[in-house]
N, C-alpha and C. Protein backbone atom coordinates (compact mmCIF):
# COMPACT_ATOMS: atom_id res chain seq x y z
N UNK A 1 5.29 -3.58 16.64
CA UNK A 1 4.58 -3.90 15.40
C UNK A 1 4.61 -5.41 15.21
N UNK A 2 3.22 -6.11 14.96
CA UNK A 2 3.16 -7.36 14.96
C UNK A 2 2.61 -7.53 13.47
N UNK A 3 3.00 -9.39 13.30
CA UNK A 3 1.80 -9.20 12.16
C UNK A 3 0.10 -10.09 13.21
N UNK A 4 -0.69 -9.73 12.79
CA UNK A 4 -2.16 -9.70 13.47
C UNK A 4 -2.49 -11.27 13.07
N UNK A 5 -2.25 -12.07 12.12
CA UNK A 5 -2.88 -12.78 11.47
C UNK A 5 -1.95 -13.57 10.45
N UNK A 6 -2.62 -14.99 9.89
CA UNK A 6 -2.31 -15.96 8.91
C UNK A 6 -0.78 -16.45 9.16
N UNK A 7 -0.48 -16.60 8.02
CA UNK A 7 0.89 -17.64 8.36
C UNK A 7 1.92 -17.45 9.51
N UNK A 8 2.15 -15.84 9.79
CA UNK A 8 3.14 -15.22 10.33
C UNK A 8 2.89 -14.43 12.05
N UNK A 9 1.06 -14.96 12.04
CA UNK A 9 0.93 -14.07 13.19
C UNK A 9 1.40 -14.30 14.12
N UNK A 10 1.34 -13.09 14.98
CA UNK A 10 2.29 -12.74 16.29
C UNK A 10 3.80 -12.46 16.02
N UNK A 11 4.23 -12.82 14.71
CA UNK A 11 5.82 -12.66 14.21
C UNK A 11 5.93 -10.60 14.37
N UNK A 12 6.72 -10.37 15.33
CA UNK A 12 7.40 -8.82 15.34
C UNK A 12 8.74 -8.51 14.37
N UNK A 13 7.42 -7.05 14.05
CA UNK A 13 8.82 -6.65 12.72
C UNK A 13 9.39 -5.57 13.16
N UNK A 14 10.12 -4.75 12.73
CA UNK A 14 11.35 -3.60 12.93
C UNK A 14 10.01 -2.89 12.97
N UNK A 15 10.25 -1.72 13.83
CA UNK A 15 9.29 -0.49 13.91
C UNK A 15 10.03 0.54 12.94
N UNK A 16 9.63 1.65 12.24
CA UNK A 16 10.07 3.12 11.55
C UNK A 16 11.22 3.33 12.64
N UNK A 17 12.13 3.93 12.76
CA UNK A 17 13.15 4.96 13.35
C UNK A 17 12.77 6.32 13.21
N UNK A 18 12.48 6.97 13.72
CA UNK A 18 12.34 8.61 13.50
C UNK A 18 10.94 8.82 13.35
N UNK A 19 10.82 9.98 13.19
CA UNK A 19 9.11 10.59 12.68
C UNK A 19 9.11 10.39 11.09
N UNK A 20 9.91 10.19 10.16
CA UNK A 20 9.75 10.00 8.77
C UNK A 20 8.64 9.35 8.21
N UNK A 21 8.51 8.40 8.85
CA UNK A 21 7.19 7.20 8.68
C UNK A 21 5.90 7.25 10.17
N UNK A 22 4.65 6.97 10.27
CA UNK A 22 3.70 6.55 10.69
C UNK A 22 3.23 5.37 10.68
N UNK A 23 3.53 4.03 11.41
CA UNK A 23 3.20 3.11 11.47
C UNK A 23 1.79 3.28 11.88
N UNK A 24 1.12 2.31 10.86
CA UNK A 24 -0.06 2.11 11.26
C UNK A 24 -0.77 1.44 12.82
N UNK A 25 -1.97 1.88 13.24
CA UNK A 25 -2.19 1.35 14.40
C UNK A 25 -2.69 0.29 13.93
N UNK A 26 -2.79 -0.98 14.91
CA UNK A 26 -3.13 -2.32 15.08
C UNK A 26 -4.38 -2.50 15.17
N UNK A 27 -5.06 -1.33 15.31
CA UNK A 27 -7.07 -1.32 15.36
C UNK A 27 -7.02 -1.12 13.78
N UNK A 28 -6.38 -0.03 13.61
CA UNK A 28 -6.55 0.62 11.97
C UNK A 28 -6.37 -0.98 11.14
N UNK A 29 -5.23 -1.46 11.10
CA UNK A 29 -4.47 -2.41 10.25
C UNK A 29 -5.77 -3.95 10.92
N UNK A 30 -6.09 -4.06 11.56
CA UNK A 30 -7.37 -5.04 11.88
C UNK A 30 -8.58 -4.67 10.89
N UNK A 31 -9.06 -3.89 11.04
CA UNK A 31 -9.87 -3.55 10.48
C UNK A 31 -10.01 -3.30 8.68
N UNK A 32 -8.58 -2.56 8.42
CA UNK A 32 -8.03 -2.56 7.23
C UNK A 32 -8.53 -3.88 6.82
N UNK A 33 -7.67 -5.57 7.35
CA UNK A 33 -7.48 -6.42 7.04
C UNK A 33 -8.94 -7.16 6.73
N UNK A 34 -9.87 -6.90 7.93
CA UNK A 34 -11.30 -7.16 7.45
C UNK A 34 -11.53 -6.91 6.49
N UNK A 35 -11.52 -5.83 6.10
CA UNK A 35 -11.82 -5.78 4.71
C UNK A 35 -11.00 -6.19 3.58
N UNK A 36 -10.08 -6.33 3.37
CA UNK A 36 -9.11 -6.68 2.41
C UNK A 36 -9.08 -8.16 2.45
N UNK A 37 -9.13 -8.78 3.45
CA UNK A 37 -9.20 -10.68 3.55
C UNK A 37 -9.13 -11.63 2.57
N UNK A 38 -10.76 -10.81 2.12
CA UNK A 38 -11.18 -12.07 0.85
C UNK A 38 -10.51 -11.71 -0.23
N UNK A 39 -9.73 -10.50 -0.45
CA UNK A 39 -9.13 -10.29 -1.38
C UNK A 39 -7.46 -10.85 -1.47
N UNK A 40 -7.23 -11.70 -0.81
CA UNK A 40 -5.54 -12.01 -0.64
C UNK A 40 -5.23 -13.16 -0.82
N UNK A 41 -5.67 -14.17 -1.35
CA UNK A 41 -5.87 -15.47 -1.32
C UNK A 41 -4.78 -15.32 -2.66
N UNK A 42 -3.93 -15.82 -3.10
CA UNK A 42 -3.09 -15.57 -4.86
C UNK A 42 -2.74 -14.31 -5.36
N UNK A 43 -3.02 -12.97 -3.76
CA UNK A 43 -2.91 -11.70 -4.52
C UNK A 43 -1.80 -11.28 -4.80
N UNK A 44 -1.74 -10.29 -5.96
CA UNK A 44 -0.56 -9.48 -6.04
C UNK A 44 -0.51 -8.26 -5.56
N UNK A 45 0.23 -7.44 -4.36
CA UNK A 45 0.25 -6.63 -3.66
C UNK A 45 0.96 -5.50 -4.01
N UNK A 46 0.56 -4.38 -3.67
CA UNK A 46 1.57 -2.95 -4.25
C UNK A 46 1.54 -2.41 -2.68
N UNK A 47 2.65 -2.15 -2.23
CA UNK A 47 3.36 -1.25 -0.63
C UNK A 47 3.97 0.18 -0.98
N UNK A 48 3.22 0.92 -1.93
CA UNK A 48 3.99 1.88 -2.04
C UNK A 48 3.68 3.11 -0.59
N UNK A 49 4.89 3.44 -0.97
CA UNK A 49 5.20 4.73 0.32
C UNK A 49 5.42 3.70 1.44
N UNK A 50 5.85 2.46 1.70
CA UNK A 50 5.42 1.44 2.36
C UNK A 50 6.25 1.49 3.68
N UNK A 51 7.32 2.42 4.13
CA UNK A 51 8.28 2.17 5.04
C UNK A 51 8.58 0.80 5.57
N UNK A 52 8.55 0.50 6.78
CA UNK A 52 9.09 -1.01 6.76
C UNK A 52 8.29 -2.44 6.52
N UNK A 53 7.17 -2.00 5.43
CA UNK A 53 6.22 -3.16 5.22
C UNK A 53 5.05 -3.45 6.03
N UNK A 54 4.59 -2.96 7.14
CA UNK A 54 3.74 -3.71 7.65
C UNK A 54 2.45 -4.22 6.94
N UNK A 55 2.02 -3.24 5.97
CA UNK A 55 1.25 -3.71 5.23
C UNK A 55 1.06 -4.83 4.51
N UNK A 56 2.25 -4.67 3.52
CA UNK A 56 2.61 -5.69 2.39
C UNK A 56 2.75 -7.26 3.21
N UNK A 57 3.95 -7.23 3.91
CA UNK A 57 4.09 -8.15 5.07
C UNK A 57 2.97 -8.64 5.71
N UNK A 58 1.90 -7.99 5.91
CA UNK A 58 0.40 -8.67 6.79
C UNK A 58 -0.04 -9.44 5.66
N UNK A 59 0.12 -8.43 4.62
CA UNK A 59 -0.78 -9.41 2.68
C UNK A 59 -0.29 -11.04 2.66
N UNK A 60 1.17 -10.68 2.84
CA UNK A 60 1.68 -11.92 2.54
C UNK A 60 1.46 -12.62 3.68
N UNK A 61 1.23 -12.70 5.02
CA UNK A 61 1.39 -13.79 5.79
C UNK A 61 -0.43 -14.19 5.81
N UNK A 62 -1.14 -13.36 5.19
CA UNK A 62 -2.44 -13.57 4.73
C UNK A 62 -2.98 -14.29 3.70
N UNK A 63 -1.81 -14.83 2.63
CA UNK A 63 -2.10 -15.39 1.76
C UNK A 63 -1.99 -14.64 0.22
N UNK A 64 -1.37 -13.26 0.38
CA UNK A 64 -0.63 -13.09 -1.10
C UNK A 64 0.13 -13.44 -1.52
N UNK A 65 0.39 -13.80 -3.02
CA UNK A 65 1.11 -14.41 -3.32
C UNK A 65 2.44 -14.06 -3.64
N UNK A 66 2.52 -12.58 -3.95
CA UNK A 66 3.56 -11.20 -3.85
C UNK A 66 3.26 -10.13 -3.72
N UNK A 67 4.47 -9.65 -3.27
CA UNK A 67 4.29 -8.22 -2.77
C UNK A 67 5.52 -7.32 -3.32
N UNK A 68 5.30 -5.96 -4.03
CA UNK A 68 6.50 -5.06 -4.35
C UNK A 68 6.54 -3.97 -3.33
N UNK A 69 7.45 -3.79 -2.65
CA UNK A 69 7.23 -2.45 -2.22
C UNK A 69 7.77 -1.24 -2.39
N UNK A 70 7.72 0.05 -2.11
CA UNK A 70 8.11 0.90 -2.53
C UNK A 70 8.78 1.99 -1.61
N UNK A 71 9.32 2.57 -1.59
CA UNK A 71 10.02 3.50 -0.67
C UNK A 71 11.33 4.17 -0.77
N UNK A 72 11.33 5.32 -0.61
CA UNK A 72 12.80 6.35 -0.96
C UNK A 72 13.62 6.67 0.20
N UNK A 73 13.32 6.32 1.60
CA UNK A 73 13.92 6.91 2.70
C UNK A 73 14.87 5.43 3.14
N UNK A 74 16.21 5.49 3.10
CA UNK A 74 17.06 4.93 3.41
C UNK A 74 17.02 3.69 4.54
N UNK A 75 16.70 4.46 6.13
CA UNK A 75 16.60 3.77 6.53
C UNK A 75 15.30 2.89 7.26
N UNK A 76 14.45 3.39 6.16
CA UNK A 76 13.20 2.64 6.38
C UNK A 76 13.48 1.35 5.35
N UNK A 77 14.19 1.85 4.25
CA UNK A 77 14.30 0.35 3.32
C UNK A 77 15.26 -0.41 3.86
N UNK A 78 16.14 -0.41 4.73
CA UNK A 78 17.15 -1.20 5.36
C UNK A 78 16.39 -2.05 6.74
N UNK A 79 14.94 -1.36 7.19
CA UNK A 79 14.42 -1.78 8.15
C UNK A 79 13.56 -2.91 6.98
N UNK A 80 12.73 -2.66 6.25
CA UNK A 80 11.85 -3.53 5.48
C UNK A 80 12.97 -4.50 4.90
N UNK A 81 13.90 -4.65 4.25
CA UNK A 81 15.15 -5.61 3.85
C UNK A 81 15.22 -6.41 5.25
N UNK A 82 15.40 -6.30 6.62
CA UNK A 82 15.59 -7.08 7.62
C UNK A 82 14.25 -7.41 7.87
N UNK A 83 13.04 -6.95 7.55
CA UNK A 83 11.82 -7.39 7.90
C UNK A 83 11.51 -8.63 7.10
N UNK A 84 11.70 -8.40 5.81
CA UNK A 84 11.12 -9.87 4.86
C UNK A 84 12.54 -10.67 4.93
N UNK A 85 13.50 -10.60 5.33
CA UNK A 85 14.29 -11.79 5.71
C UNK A 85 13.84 -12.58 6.99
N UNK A 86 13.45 -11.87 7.81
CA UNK A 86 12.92 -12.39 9.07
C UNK A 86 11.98 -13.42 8.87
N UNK A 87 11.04 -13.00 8.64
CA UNK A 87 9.64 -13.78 7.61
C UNK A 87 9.96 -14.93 6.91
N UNK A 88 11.14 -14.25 6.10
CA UNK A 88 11.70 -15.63 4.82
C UNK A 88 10.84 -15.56 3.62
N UNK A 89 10.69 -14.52 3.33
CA UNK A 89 9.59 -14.20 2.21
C UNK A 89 10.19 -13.25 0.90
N UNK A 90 11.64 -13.36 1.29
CA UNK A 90 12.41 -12.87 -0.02
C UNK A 90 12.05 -13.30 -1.69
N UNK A 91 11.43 -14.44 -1.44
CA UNK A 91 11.44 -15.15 -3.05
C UNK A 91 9.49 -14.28 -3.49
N UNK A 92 8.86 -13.64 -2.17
CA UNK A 92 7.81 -13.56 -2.72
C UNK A 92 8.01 -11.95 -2.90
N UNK A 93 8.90 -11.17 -2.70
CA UNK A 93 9.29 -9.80 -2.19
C UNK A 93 9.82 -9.08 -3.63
N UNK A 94 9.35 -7.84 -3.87
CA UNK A 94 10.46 -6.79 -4.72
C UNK A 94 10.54 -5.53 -4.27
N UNK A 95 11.76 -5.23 -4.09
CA UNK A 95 11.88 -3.97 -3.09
C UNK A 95 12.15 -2.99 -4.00
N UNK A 96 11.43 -1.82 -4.42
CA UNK A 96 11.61 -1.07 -5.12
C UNK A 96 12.20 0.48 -4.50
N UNK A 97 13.19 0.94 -5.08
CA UNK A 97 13.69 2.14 -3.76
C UNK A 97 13.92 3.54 -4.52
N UNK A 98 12.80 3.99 -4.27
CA UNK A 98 12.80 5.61 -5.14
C UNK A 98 12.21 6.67 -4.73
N UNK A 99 11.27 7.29 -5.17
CA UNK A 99 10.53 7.97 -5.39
C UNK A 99 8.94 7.40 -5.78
N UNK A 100 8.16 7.46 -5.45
CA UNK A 100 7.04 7.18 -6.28
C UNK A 100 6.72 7.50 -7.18
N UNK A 101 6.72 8.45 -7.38
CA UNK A 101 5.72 9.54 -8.18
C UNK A 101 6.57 9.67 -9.42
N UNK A 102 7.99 9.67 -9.09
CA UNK A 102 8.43 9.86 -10.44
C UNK A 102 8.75 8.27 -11.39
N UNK A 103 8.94 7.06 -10.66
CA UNK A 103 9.00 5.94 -10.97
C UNK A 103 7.85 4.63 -11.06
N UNK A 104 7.11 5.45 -10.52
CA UNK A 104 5.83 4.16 -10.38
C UNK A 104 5.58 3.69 -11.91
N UNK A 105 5.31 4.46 -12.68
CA UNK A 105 4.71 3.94 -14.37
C UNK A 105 6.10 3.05 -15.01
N UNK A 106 7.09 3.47 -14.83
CA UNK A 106 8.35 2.42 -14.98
C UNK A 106 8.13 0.82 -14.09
N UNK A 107 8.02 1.01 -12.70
CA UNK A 107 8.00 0.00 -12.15
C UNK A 107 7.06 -1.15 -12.32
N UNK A 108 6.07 -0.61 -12.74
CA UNK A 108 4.69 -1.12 -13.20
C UNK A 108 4.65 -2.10 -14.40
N UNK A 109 5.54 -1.50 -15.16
CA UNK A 109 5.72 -1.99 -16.43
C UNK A 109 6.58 -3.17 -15.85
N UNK A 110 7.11 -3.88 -14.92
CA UNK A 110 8.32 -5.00 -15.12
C UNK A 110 7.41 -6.15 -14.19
N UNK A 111 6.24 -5.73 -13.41
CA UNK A 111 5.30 -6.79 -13.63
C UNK A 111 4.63 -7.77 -14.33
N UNK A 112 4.54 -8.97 -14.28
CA UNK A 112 3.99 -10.11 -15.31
C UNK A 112 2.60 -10.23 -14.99
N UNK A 113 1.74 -9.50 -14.13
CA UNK A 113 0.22 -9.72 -13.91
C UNK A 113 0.18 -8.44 -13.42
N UNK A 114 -1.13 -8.47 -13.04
CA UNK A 114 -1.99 -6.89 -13.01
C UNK A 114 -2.03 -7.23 -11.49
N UNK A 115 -2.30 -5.92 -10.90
CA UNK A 115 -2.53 -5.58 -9.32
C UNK A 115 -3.53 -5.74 -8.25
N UNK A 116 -3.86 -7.00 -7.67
CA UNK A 116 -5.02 -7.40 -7.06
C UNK A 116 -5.40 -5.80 -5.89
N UNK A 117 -4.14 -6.04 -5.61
CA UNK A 117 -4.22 -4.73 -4.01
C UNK A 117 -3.15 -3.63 -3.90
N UNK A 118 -3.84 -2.67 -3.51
CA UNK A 118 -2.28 -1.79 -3.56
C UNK A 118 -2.58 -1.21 -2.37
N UNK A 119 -1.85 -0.48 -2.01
CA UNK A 119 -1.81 0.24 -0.64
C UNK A 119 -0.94 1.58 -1.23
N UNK A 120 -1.10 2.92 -0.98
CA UNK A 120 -0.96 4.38 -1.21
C UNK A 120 -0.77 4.70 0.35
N UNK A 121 0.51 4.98 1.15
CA UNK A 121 0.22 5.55 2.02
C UNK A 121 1.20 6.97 2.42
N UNK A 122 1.21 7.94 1.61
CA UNK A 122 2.08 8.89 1.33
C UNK A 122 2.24 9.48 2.50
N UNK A 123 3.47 10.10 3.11
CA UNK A 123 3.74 11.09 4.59
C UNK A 123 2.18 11.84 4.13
N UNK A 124 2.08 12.07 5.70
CA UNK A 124 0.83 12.98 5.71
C UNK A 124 1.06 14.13 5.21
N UNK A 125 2.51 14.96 5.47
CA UNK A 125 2.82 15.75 5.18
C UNK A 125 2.42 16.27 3.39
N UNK A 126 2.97 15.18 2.76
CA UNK A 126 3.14 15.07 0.94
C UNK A 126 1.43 15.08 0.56
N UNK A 127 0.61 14.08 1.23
CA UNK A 127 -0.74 14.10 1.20
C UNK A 127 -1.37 15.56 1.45
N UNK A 128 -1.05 16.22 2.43
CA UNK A 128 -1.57 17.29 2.52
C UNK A 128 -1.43 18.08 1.65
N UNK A 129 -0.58 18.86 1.00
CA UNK A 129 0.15 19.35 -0.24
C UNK A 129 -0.34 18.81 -1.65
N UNK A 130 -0.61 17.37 -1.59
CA UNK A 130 -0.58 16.81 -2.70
C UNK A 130 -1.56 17.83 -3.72
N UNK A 131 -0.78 17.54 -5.31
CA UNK A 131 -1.58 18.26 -6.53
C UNK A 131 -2.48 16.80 -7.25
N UNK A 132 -3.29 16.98 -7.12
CA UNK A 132 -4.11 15.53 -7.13
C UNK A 132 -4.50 15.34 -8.73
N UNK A 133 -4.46 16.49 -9.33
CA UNK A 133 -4.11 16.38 -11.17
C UNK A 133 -2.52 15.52 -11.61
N UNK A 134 -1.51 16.07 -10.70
CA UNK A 134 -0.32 15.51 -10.95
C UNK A 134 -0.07 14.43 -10.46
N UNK A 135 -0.92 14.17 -8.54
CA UNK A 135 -0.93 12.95 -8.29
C UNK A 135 -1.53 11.26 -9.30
N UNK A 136 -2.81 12.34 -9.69
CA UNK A 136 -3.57 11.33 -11.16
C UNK A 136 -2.39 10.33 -12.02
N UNK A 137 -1.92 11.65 -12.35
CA UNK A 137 -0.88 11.70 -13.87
C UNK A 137 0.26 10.56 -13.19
N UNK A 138 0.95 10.60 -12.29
CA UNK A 138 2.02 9.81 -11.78
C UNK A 138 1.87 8.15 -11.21
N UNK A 139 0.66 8.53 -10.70
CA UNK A 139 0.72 7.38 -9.10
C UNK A 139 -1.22 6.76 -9.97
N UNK A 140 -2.27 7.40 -10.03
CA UNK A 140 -3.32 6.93 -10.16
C UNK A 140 -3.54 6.26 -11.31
N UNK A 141 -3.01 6.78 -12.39
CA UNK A 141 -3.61 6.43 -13.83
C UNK A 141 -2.83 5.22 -14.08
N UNK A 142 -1.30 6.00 -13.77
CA UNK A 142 -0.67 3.99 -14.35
C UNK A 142 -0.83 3.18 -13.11
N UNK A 143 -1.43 2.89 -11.89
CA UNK A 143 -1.79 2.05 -10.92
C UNK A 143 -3.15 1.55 -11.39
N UNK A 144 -3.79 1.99 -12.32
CA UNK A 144 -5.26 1.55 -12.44
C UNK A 144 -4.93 1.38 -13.97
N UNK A 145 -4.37 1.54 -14.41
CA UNK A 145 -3.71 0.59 -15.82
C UNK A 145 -3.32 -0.80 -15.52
N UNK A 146 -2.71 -1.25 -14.44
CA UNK A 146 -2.42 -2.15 -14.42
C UNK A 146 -3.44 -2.96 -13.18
N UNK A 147 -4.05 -2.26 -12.70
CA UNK A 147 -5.02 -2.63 -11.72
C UNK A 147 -5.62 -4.68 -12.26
N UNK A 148 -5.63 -5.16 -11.60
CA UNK A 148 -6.88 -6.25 -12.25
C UNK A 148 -7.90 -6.09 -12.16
N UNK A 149 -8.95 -7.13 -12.94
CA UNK A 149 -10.45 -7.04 -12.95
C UNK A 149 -10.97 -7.42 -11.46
N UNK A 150 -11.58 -6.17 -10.68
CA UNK A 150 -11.87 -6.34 -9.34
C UNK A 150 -10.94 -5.82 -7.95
N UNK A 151 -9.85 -5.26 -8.81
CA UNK A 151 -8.83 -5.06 -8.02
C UNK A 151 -9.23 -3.72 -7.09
N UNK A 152 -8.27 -3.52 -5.77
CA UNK A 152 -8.89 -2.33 -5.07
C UNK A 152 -7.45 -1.66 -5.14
N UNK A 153 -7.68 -0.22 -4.44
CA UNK A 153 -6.40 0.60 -4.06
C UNK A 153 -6.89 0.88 -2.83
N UNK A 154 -6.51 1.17 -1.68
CA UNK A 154 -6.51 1.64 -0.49
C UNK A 154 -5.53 3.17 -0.19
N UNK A 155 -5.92 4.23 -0.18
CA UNK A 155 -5.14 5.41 -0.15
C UNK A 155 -5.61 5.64 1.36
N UNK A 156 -3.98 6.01 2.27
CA UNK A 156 -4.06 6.45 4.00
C UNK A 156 -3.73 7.73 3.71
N UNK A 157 -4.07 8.91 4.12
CA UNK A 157 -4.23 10.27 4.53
C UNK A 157 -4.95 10.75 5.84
N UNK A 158 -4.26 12.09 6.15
CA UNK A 158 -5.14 13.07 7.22
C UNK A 158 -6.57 12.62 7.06
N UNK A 159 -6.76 12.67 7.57
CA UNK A 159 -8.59 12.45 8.31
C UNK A 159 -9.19 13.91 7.33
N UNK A 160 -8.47 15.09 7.54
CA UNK A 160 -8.82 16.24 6.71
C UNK A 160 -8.42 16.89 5.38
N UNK A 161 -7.89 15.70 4.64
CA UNK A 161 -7.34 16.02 3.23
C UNK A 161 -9.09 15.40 2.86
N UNK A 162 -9.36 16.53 1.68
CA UNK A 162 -10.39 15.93 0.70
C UNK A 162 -10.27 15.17 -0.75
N UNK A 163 -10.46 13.81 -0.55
CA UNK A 163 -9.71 13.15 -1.32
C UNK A 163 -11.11 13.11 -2.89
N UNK A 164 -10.53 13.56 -3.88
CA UNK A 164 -11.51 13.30 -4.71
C UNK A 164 -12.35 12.69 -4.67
N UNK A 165 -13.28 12.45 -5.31
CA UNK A 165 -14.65 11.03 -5.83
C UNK A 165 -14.22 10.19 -7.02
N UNK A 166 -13.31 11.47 -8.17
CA UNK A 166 -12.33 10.41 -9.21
C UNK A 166 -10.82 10.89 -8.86
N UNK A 167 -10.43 9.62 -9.38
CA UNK A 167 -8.67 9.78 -9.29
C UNK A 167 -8.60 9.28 -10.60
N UNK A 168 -8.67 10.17 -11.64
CA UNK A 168 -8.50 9.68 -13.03
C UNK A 168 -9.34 8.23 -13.10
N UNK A 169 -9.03 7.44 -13.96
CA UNK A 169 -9.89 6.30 -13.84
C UNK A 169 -10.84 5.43 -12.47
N UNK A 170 -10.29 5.81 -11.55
CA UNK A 170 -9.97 5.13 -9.99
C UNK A 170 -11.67 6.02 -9.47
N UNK A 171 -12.92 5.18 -8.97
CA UNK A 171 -13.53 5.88 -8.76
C UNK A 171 -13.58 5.27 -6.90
N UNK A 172 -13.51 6.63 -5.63
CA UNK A 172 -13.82 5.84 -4.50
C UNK A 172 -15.14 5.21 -4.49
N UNK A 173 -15.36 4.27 -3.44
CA UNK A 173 -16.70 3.48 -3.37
C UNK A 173 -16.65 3.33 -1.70
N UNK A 174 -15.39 3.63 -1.04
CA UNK A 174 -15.92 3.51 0.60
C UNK A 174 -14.73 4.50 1.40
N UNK A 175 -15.09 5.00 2.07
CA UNK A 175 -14.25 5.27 3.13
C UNK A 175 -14.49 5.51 4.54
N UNK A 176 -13.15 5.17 5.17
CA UNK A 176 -13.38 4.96 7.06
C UNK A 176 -12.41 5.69 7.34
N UNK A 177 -13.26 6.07 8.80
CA UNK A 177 -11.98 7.31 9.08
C UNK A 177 -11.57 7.02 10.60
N UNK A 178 -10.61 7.16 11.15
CA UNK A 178 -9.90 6.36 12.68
C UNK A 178 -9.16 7.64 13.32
N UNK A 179 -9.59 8.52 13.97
CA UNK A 179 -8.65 9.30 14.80
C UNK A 179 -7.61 9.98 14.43
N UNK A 180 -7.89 11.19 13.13
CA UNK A 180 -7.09 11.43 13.08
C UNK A 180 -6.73 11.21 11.29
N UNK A 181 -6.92 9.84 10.38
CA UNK A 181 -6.29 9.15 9.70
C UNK A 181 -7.67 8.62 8.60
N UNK A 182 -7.63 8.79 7.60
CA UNK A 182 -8.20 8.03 6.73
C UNK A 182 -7.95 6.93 5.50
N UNK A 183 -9.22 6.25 5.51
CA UNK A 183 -8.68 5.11 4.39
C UNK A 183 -9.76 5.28 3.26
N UNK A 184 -9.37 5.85 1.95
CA UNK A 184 -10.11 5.55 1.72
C UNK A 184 -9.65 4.55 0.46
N UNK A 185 -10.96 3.96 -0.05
CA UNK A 185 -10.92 2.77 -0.95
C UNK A 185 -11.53 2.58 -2.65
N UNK A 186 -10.45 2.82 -3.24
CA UNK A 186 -11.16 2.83 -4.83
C UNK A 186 -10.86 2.04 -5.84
N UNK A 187 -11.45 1.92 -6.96
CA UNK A 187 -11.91 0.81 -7.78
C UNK A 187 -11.94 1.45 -8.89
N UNK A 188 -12.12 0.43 -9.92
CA UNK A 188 -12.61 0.68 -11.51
C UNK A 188 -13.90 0.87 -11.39
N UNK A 189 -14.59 1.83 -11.54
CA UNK A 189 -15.74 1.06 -11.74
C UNK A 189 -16.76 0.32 -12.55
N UNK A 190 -17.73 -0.35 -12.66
CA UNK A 190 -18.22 -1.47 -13.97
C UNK A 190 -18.53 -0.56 -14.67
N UNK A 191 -17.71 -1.15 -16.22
CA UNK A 191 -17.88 -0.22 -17.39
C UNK A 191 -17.39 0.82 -17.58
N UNK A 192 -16.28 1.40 -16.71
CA UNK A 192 -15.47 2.21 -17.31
C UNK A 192 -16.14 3.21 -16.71
């Protein structure tokens, strides 16, 4: 696992340990980044479900300005803790270590600005299963409460989960699909 690009590229980070996590592929996370680019310049980043950062970590060596991330599995947060020391990006970093679903609307609240970018990338497993009324209620509604004006979310799932058209406020506007894996991408949209 590399980062692809900006301040840090070519810098190698800790890979997942175990099947717990799915590191993203390096075509996926290229392409991801195309699109996300113009959006990272001063951004504020959300890594939830994030295992050892690669995401958040690409934001920042891209030009965000912070990144929180999120994650409940032990030793994926002990891998992301040695990842942003590596980097040296502790002062731009908040490592948040829980649960999502039951802590996200808490965590949200101890932010001083609203959310340029977020990243959603739940085990495929939890995605598959997911109750997408309860997912709304937990993870969508207070992420797009605090969303900024213009801000995106990026949600990774099975290629064959059917991901709504609304996620409570959150309406999609694009999605790409890679072998297996999808991204899709949603917004406020103008006017509510």
């Amino acid at each position: 696992m590399r980062i692809l690009s900006g301040a840090f590229k070519g810098r190698t980070l800790l890979p997942p340990v175990g099947d717990g996590t799915r590191p993203i592929t390096a075509l996926v996370k290229k392409s991801l980044f195309g699109i996300l680019s113009p959006r990272l310049d001063g951004a504020i980043v959300l890594d939830l479900y994030c295992g050892t950062g690669t995401i958040g970590l690409e934001a920042l060596s891209q030009g965000a300005a912070r990144c929180c991330f999120a994650e409940r599995d032990g030793q994926a947060l002990a891998r992301l803790r040695r990842n942003i020391e590596t980097l040296g990006v502790s002062g731009q970093c908040t490592v948040w270590a829980g649960d999502v679903a039951q802590r996200l609307a808490r965590w949200l609240e101890t932010l001083a600005g609203g959310v340029d970018v977020a990243s959603i990338d739940p085990p495929f497993a939890t995605a598959r299963r997911w109750d997408w009324p309860r997912a709304v209620e937990t993870v969508f509604a207070p992420l797009a409460a605090h969303l900024s004006p213009g801000g995106v979310v990026v949600l990774r799932t099975p290629d064959r989960v059917e991901v709504p058209d609304r996620l409570g406020p959150l309406a999609a506007c694009r999605t790409r699909e890679y072998g297996g894996m999808k991204l899709t991408f949603l917004e406020l949209p103008a006017g509510g």
